[in-house]
N, C-alpha and C. Protein backbone atom coordinates (compact mmCIF):
# COMPACT_ATOMS: atom_id res chain seq x y z
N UNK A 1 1.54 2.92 9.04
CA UNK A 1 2.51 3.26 9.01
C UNK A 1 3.32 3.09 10.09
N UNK A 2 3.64 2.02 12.23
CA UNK A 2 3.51 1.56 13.57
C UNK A 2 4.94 1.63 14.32
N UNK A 3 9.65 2.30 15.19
CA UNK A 3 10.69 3.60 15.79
C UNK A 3 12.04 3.11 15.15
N UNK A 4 12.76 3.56 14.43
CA UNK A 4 13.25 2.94 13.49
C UNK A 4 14.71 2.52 13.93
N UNK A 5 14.46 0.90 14.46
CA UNK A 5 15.12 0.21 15.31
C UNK A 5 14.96 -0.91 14.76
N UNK A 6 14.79 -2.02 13.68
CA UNK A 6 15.06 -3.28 13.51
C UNK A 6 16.60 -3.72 13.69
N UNK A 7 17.17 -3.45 14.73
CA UNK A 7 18.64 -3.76 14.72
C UNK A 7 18.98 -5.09 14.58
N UNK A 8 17.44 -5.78 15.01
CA UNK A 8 18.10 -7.22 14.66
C UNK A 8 17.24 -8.03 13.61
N UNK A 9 16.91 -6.92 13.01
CA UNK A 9 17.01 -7.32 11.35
C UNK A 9 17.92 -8.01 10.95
N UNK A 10 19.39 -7.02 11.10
CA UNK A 10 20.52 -7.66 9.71
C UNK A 10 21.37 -7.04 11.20
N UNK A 11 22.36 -7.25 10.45
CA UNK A 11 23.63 -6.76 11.37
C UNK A 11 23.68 -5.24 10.74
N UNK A 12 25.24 -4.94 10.23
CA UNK A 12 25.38 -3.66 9.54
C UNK A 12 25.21 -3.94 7.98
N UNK A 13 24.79 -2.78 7.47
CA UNK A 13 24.49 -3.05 5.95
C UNK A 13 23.58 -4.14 5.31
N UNK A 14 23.42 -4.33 4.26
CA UNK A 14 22.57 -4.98 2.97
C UNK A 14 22.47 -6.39 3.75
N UNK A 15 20.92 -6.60 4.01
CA UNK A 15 20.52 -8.19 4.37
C UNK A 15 20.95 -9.25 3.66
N UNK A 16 21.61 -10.58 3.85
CA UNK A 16 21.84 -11.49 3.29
C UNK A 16 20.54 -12.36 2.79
N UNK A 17 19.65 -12.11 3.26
CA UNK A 17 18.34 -13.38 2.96
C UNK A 17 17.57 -12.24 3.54
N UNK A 18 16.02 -12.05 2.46
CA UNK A 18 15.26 -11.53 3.08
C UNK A 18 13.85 -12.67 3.44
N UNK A 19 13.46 -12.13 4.53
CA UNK A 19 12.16 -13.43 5.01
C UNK A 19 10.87 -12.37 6.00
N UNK A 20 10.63 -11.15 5.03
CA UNK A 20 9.75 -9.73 5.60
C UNK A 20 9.00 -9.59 4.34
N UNK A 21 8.13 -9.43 4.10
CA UNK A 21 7.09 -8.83 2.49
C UNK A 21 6.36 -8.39 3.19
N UNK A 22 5.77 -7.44 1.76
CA UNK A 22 4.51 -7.02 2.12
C UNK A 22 4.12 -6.07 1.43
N UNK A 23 2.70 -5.28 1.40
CA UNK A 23 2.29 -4.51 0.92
C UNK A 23 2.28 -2.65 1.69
N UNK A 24 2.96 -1.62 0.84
CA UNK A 24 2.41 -0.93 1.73
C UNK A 24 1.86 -0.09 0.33
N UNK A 25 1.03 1.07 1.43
CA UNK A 25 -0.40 1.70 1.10
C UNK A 25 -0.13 3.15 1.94
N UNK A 26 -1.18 4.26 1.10
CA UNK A 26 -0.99 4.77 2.29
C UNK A 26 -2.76 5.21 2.63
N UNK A 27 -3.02 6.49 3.48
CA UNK A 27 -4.12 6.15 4.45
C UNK A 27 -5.52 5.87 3.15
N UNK A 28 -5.37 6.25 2.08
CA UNK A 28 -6.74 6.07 1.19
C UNK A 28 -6.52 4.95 0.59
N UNK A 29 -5.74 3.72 0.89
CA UNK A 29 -5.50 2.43 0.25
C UNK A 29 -4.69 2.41 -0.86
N UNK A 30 -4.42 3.75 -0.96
CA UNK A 30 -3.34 3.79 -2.49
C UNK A 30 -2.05 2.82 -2.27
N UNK A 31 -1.73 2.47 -3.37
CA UNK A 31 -0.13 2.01 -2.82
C UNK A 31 0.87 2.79 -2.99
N UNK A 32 2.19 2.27 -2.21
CA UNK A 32 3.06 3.83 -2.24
C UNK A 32 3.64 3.58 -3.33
N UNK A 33 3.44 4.41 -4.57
CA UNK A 33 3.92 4.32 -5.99
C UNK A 33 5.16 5.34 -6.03
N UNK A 34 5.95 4.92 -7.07
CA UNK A 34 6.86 5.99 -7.45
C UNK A 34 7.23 5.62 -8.89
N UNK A 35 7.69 6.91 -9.44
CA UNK A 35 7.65 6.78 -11.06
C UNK A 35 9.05 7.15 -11.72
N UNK A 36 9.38 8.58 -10.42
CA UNK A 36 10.43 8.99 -10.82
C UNK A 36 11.85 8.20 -10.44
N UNK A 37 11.54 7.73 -9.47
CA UNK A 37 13.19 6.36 -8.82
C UNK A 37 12.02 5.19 -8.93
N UNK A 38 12.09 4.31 -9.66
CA UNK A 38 10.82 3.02 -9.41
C UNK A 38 10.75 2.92 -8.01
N UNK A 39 12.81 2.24 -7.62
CA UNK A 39 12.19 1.60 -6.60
C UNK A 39 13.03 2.16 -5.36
N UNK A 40 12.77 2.31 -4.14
CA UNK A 40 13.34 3.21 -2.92
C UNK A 40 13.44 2.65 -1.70
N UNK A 41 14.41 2.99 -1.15
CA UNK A 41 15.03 1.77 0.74
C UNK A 41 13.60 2.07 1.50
N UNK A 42 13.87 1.56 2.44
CA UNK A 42 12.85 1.34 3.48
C UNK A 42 13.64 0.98 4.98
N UNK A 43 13.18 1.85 5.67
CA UNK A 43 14.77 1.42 6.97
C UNK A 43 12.85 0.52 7.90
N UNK A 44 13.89 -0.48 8.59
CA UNK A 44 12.45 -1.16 9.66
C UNK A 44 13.29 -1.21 10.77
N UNK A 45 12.26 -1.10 11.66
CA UNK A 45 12.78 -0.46 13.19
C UNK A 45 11.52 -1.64 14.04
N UNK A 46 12.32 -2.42 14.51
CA UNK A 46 11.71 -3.59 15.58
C UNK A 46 11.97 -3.51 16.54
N UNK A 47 10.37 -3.61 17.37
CA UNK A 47 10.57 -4.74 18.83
C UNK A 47 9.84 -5.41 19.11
N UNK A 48 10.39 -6.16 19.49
CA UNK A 48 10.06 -7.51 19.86
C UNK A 48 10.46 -8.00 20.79
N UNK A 49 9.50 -9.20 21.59
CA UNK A 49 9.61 -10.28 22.75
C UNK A 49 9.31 -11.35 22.82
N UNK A 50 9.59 -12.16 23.50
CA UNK A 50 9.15 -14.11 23.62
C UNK A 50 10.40 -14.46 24.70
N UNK A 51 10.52 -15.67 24.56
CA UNK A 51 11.09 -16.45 25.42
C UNK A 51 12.70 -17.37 24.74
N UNK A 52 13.35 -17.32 25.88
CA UNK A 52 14.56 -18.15 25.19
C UNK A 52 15.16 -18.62 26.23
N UNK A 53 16.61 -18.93 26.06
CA UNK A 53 17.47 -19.10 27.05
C UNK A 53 18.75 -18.42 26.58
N UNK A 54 19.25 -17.96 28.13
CA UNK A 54 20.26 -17.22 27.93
C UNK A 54 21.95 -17.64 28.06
N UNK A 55 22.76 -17.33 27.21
CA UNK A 55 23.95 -18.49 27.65
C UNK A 55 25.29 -17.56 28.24
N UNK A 56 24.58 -16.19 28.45
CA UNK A 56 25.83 -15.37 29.20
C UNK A 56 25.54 -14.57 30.57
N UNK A 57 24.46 -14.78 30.98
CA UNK A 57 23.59 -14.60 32.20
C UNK A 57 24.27 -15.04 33.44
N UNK A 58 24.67 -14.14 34.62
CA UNK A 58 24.68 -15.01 35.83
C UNK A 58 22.72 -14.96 36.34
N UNK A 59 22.90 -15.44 37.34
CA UNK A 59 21.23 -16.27 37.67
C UNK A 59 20.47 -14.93 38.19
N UNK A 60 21.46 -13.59 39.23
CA UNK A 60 20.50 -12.70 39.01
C UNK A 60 19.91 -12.07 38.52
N UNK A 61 20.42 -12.54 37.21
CA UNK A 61 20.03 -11.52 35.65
C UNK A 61 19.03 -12.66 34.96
N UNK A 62 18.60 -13.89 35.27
CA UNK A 62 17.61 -14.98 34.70
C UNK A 62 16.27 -14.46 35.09
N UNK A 63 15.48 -14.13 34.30
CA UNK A 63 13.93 -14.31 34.53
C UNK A 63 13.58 -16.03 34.68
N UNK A 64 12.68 -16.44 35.33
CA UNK A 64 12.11 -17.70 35.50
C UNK A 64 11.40 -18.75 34.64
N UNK A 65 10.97 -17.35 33.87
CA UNK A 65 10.27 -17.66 32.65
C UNK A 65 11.06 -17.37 31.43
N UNK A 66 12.30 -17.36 31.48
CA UNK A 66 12.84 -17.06 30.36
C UNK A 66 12.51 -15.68 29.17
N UNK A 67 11.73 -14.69 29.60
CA UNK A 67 11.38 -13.72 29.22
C UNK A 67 12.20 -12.70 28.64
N UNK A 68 12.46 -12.16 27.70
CA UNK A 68 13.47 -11.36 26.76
C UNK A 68 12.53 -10.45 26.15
N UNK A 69 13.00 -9.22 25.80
CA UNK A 69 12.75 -7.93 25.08
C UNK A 69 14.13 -7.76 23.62
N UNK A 70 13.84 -6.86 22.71
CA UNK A 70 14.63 -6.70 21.78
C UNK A 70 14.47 -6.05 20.88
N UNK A 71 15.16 -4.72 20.63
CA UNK A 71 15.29 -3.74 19.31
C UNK A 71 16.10 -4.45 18.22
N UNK A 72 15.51 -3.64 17.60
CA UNK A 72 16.65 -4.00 16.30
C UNK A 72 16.22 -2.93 14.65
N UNK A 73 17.33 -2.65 13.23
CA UNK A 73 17.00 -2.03 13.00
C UNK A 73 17.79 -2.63 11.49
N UNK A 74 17.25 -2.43 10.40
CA UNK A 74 17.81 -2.90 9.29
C UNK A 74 16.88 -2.31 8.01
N UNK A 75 17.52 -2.33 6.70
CA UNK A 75 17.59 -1.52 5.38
C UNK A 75 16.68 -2.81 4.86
N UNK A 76 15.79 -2.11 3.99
CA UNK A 76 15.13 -3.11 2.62
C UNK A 76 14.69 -2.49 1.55
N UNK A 77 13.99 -2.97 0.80
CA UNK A 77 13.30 -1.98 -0.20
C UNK A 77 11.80 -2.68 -0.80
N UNK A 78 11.78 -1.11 -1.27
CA UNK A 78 10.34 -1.35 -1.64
C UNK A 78 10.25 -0.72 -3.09
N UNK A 79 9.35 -1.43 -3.72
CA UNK A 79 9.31 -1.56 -5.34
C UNK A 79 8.25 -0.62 -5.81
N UNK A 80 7.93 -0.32 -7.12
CA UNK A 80 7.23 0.80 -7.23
C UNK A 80 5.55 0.46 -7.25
N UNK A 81 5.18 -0.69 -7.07
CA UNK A 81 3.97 -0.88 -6.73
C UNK A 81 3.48 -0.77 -5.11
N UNK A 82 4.67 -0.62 -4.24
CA UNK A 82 4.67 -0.44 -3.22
C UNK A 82 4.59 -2.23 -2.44
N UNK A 83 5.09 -3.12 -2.85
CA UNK A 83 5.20 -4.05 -2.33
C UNK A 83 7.04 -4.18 -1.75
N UNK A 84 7.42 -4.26 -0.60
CA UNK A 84 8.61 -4.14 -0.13
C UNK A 84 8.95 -5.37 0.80
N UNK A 85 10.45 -5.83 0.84
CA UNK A 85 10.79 -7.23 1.29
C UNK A 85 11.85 -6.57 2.25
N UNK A 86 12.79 -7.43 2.85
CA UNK A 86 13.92 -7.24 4.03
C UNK A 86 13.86 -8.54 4.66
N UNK A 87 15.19 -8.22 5.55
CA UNK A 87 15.21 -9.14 6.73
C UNK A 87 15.36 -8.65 7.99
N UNK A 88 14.21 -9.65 8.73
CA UNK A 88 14.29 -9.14 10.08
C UNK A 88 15.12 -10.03 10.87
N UNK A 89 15.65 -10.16 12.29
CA UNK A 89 16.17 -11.44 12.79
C UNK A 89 16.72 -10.88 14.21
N UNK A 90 16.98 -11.19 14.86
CA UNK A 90 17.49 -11.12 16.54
C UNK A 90 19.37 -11.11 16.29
N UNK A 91 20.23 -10.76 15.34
CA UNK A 91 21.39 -10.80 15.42
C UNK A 91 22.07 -9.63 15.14
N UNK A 92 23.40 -9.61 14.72
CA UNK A 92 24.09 -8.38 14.85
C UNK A 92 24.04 -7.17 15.57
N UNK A 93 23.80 -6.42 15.44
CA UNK A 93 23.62 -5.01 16.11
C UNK A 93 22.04 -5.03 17.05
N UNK A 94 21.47 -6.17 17.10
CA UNK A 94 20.23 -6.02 17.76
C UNK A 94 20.65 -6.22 19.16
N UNK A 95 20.07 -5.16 20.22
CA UNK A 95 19.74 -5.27 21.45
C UNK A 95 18.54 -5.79 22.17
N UNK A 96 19.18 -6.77 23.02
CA UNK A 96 18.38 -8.02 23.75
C UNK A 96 18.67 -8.00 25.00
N UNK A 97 17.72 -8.28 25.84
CA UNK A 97 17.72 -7.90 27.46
C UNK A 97 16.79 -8.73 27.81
N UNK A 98 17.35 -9.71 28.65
CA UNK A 98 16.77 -10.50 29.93
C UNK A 98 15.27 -9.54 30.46
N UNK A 99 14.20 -9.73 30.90
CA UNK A 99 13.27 -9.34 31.45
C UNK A 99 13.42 -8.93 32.89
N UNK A 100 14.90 -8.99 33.37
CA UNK A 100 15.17 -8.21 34.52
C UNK A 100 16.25 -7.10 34.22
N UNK A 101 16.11 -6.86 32.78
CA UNK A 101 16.78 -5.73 32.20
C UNK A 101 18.39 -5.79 32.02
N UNK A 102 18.91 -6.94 31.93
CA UNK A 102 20.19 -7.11 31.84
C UNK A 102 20.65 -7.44 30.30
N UNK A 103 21.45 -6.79 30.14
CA UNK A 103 21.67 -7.21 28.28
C UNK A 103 22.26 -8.31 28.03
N UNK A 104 22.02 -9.43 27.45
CA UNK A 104 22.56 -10.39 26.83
C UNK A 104 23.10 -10.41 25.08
N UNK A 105 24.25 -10.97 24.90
CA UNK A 105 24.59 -11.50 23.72
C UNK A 105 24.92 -12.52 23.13
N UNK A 106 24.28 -13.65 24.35
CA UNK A 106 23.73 -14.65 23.74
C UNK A 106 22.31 -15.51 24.24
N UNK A 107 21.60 -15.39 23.59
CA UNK A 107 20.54 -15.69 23.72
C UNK A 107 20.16 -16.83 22.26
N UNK A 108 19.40 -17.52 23.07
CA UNK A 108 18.77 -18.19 22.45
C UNK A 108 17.04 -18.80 22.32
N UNK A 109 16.57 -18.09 21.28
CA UNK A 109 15.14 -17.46 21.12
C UNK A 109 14.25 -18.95 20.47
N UNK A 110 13.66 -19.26 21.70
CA UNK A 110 12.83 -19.90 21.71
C UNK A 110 11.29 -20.00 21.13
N UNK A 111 10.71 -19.15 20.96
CA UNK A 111 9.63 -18.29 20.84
C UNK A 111 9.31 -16.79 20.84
N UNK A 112 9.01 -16.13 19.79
CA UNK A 112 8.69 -14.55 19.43
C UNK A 112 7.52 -14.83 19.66
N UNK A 113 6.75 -13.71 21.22
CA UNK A 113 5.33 -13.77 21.42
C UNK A 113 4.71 -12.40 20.89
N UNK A 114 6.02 -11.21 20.40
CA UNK A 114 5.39 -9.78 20.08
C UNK A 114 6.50 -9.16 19.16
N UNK A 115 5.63 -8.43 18.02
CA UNK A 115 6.55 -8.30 17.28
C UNK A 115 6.12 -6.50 16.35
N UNK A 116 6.54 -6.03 16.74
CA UNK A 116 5.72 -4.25 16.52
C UNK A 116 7.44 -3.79 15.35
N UNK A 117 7.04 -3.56 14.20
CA UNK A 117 7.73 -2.94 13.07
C UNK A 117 7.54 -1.47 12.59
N UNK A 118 8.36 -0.49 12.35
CA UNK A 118 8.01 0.43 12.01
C UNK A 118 9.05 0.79 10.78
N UNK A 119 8.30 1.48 9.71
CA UNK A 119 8.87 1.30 8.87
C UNK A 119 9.13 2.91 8.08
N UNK A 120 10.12 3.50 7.83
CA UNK A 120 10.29 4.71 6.98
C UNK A 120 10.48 4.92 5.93
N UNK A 121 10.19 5.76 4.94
CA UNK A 121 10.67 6.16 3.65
C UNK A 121 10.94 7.88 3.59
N UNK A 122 12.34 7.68 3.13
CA UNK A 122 12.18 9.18 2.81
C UNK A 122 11.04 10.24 2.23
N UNK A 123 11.33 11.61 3.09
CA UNK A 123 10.33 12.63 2.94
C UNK A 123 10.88 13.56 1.66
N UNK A 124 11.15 12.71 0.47
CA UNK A 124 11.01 13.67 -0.91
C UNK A 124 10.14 13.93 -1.28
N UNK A 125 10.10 14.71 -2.85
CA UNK A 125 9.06 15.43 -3.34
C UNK A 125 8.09 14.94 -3.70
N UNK A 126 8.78 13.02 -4.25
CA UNK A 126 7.43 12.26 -4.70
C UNK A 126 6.94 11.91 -3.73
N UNK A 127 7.17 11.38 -2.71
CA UNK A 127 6.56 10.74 -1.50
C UNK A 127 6.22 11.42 -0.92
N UNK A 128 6.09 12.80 -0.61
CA UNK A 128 5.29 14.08 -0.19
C UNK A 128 4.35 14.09 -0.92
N UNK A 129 4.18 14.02 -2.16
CA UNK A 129 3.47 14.50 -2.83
C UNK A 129 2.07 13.22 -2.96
N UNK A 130 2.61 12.14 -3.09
CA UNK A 130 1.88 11.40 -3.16
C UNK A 130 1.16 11.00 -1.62
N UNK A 131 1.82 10.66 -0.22
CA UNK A 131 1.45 11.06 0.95
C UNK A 131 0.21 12.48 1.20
N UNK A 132 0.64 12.92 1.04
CA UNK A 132 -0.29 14.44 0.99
C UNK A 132 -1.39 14.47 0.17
N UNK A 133 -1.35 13.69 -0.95
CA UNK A 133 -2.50 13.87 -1.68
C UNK A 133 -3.58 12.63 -1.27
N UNK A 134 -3.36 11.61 -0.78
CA UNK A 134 -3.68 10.63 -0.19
C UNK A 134 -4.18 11.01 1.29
N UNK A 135 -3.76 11.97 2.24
CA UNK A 135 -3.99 12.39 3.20
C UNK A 135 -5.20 13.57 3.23
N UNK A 136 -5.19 13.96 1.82
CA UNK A 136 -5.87 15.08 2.14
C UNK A 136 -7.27 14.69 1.64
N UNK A 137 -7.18 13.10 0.65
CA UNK A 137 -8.60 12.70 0.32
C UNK A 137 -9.38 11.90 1.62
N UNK A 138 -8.22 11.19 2.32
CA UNK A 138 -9.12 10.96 3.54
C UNK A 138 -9.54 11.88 4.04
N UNK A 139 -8.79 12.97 4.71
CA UNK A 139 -9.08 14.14 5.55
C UNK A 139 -10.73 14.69 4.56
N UNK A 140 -10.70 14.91 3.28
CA UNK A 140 -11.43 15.67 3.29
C UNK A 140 -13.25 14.84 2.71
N UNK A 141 -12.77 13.70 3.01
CA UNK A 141 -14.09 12.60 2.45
C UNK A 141 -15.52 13.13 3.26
N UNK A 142 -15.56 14.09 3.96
CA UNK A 142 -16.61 14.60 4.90
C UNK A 142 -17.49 15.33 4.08
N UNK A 143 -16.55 16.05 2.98
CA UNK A 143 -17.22 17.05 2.14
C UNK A 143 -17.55 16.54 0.80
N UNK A 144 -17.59 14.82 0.68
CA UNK A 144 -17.99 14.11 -0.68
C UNK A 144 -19.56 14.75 -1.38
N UNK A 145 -20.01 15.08 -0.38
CA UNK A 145 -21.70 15.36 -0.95
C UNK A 145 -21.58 16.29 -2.05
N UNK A 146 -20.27 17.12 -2.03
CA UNK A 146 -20.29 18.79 -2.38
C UNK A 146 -19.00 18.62 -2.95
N UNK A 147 -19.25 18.37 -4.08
CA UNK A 147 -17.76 18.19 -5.28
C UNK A 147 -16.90 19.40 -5.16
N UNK A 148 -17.76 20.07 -5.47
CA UNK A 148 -16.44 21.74 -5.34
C UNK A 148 -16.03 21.96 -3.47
N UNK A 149 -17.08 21.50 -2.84
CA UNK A 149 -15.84 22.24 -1.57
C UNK A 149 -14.98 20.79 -1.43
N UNK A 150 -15.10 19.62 -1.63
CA UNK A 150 -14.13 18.55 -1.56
C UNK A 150 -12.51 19.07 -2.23
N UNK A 151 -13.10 18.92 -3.44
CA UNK A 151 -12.09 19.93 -4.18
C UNK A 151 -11.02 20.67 -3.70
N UNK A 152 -11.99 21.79 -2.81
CA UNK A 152 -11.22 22.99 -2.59
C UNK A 152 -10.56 22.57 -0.94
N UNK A 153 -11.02 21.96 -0.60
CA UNK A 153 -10.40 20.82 0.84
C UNK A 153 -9.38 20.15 0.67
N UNK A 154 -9.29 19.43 -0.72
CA UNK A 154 -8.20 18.25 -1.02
C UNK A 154 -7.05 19.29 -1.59
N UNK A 155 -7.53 20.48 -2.05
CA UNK A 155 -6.13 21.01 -2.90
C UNK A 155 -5.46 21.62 -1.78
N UNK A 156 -6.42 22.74 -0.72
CA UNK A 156 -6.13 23.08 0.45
C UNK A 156 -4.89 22.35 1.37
N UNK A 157 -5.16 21.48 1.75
CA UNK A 157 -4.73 20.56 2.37
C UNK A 157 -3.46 19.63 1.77
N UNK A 158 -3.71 19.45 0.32
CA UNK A 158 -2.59 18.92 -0.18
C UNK A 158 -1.43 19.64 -0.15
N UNK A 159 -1.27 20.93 -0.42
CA UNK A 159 -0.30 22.53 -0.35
C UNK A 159 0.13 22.15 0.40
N UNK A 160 -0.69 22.65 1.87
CA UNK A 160 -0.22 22.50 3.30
C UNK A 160 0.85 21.18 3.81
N UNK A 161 -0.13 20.30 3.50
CA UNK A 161 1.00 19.23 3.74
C UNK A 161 2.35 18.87 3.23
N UNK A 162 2.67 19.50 2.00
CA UNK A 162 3.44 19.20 0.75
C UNK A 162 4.34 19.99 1.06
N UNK A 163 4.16 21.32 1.73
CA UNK A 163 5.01 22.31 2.24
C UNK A 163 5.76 21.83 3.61
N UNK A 164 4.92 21.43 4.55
CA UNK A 164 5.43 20.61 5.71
C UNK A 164 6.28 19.47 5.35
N UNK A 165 6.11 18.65 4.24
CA UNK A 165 6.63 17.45 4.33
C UNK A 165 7.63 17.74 3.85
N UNK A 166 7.73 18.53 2.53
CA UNK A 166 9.35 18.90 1.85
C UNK A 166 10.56 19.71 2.90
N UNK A 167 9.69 20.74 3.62
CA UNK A 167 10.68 20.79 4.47
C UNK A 167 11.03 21.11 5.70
N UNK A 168 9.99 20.69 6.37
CA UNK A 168 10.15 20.13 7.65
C UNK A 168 10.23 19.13 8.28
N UNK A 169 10.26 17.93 7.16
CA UNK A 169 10.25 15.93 7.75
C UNK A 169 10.99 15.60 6.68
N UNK A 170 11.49 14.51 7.79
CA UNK A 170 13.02 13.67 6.99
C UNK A 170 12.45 12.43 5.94
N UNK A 171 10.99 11.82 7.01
CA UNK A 171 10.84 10.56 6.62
C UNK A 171 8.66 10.64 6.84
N UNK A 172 8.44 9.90 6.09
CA UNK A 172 6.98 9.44 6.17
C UNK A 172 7.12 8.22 6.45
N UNK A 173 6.14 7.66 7.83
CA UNK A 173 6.00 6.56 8.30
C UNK A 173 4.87 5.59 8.66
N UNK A 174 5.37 4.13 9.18
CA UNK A 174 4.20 3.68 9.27
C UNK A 174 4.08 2.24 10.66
N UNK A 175 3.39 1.70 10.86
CA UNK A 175 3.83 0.52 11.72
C UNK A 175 2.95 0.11 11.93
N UNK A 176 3.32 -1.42 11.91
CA UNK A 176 2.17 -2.80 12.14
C UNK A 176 2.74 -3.66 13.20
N UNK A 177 1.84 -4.56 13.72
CA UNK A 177 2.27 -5.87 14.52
C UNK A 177 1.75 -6.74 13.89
N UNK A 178 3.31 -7.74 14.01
CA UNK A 178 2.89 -9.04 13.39
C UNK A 178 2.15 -9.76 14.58
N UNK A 179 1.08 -10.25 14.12
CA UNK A 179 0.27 -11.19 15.22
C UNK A 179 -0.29 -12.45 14.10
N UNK A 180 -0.97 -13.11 14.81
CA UNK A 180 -2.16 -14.46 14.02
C UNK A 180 -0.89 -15.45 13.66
N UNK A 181 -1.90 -15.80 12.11
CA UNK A 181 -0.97 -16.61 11.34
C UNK A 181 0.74 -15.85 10.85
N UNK A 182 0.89 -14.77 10.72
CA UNK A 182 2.01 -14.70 10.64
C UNK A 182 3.40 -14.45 11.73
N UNK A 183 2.76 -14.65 12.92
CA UNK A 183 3.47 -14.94 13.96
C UNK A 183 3.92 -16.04 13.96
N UNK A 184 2.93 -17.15 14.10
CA UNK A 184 2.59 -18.60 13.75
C UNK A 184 3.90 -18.59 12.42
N UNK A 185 4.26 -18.48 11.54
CA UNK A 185 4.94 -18.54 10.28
C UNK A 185 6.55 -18.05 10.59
N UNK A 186 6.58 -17.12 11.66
CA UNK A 186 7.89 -17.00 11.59
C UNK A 186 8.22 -17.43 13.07
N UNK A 187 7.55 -17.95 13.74
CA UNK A 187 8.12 -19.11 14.79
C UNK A 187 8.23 -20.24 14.49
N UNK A 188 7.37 -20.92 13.56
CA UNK A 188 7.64 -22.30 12.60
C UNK A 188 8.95 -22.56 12.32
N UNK A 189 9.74 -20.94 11.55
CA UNK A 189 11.23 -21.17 10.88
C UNK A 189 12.00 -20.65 11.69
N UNK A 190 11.75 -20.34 13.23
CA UNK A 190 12.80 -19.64 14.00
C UNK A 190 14.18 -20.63 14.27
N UNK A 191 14.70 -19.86 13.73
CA UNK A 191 16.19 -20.55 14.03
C UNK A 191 17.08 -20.06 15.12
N UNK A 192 16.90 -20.45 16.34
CA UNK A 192 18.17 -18.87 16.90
C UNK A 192 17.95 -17.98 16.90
N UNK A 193 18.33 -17.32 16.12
CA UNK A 193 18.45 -15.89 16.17
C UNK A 193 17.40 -14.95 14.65
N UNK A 194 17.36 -16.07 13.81
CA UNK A 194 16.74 -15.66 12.51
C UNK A 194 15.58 -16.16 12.33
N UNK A 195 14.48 -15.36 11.78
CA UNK A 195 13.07 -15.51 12.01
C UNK A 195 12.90 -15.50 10.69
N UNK A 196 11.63 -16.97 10.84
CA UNK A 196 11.12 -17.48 9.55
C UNK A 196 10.41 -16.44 9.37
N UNK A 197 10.11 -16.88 7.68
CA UNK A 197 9.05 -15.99 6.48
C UNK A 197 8.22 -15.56 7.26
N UNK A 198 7.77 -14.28 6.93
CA UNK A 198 6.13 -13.89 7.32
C UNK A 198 6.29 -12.78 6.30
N UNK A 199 4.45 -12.08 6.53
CA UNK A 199 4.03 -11.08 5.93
C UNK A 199 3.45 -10.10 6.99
N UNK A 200 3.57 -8.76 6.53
CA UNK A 200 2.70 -7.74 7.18
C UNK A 200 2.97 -6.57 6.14
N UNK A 201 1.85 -6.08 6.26
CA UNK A 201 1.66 -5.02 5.50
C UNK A 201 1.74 -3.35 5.86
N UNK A 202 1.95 -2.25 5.63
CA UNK A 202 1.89 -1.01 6.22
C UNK A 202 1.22 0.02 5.67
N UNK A 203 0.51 0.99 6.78
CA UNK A 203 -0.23 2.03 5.95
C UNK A 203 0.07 3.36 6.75
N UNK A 204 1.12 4.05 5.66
CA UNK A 204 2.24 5.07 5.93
C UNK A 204 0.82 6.10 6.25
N UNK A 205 0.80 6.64 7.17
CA UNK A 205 0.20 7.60 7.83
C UNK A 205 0.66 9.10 8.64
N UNK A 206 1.89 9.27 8.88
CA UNK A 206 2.02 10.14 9.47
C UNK A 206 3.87 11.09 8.71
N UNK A 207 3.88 11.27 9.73
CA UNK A 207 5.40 12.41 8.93
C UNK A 207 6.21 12.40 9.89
N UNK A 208 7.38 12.44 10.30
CA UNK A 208 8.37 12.52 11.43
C UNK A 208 9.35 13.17 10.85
């Protein structure tokens, strides 16, 4: 489930091209289903780093190595099997900074070497409900030997959480890093500022 900042996802509002998929799940491998709205937003919150060149920099603001950092934060959705798409990308509203901490707005991104996504869904009744019940079969897999106290662990625990999540959290979350081959995949199509296809997947774990 891995701060909800993809600012340079999209600019403001609805992505023009999405080039983000994936699967999410939550901690017992379930996928995040929904029955009552099929399908529901997903805000993604990025950062990311690599190398570029900068074209609004004076030289005390140049790293040597061309080194850059970058938030960013943008809307997608996710379908009721829990497979969800978006776009991520280094433009609009995304903040980018030279590696001697100076902000640039124009840059030009050579290479993405790190790429950490975090992803939210609202904390309603279904996604509480389904979160919580998923949380409470991991939590309570200790007591598998013994059907009735599992039972009385998973219902325990499901309450508890279900009560916390409805109304004390906005959002249930999650976050991955893209690394391997799908790093490899969206430096292949890096254009500038917009980052080729990849995949990563998420496993919503916690509550905020």
């Amino acid at each position: 489930m891995l701060i909800p900042m993809l600012t340079f996802l999209a600019a403001c509002g609805t992505p023009t091209e999405e080039n983000f998929s994936g699967q999410a799940t939550f901690t017992d491998a379930e996928p995040v289903v929904r029955e009552q709205e099929p399908e529901q937003g997903v805000t993604f919150e990025a950062e990311f780093g690599g190398t570029g060149s900068f074209g609004d920099l004076e030289s005390i603001c140049l790293p040597t190595d061309g080194a850059f950092t970058g938030s960013s934060s943008s809307e997608g959705t996710m379908s009721s099997d829990g497979t969800f798409s978006g776009q991520v990308d280094a433009s609009g509203s995304a903040e980018l900074l030279s590696a001697l901490g100076c902000v640039t707005e124009a840059l030009e991104i050579d290479e993405v070497t790190t790429l950490t996504i975090k992803a939210s869904i609202v904390a309603d009744s279904e996604n509480c409900s389904h979160y919580c019940s998923s949380s409470a079969s991991s939590e309570c897999a200790a007591e598998a030997g013994d059907a009735t106290a599992q039972a009385e662990c998973e219902t325990e625990l499901s309450a508890s959480c279900t009560e916390e999540c409805t109304t004390e959290r906005s959002s249930i979350v999650a976050e991955t890093s893209i690394e391997g081959a799908a790093l490899t995949s969206l430096n292949e199509g890096l254009d500038g500022e917009v980052f080729g296809s990849f995949t990563g997947d998420f496993t919503f774990d916690r509550m905020e």
